[in-house]
Protein backbone atom coordinates (compact mmCIF):
# COMPACT_ATOMS: atom_id res chain seq x y z
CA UNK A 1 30.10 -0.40 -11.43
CA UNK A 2 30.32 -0.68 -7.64
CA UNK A 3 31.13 -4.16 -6.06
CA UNK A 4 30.63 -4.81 -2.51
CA UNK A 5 32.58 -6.70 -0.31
CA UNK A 6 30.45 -8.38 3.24
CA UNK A 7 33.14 -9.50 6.02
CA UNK A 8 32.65 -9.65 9.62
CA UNK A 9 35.48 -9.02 11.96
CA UNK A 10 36.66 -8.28 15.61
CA UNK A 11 38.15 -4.42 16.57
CA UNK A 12 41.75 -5.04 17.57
CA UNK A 13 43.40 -3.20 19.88
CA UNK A 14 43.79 0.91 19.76
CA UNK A 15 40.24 0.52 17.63
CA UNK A 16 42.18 -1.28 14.74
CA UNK A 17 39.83 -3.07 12.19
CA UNK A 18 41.31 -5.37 9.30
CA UNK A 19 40.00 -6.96 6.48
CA UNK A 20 41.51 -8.77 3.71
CA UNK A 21 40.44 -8.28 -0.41
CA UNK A 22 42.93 -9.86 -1.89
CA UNK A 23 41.17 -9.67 -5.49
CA UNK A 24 41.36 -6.00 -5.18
CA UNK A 25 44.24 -4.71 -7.36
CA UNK A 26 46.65 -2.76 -5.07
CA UNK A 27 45.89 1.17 -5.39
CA UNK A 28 42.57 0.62 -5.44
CA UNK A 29 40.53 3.22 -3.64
CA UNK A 30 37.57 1.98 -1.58
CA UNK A 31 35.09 3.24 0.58
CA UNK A 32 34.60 1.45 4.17
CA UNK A 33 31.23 1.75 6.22
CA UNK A 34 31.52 -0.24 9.96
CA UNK A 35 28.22 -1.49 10.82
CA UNK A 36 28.24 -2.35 14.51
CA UNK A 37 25.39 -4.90 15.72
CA UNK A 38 24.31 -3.99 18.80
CA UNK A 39 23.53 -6.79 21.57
CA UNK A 40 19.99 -7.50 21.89
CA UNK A 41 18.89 -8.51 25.61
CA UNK A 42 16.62 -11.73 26.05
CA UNK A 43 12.84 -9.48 26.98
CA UNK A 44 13.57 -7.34 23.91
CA UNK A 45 14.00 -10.24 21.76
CA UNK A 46 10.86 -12.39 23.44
CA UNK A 47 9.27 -9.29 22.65
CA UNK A 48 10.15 -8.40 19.40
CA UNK A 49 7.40 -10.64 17.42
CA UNK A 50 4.07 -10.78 18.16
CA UNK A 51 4.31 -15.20 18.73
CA UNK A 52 6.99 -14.58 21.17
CA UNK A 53 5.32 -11.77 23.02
CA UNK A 54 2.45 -14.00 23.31
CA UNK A 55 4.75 -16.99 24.56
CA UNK A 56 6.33 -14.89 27.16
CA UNK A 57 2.98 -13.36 28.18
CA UNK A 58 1.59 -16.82 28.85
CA UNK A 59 5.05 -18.03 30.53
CA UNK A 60 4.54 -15.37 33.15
CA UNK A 61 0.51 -16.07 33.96
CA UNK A 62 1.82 -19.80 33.92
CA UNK A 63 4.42 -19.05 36.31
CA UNK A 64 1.88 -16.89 38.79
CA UNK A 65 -0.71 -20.04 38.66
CA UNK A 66 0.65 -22.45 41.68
CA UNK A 67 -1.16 -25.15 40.35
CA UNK A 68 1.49 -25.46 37.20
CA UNK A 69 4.35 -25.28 39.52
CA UNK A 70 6.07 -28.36 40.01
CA UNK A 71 7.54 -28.73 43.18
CA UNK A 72 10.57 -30.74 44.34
CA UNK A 73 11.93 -32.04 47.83
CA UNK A 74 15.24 -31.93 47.05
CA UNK A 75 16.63 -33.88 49.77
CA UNK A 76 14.02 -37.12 48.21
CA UNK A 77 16.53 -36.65 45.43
């Protein structure tokens, strides 16, 4: 039977990654796999469904029509 074990955690210094099973009996032999999540930058996640890609799309024609700009004196402030 294989039990799995889900834990995030930070890489320590010289690459050093700990976890902690403490209801693993010592001498147990286990098998570790490191996901690593990569960072995902703001267009690719507006992008990456079809209602934010639409969102975004309209932001920007929004944004190049001057009559939805809103402007401000800011010295009326």
């Amino acid at each position: 039977m294989i039990t799995g074990i889900r834990e995030k955690t930070i890489v320590k210094e010289n690459g050093m990654i700990e976890i902690s099973a403490p209801d693993l009996p010592i001498g147990t032999e286990v098998e570790v796999i490191v996901l690593v999540e990569e960072e995902q930058d703001a267009t690719e996640y507006l992008l990456s469904t079809e209602a934010n890609r639409k969102h975004l799309e309209q932001a920007m024609r929004d944004a190049e029509d001057p009559k939805k700009r809103i402007y401000i004196d800011v010295e009326n402030l």
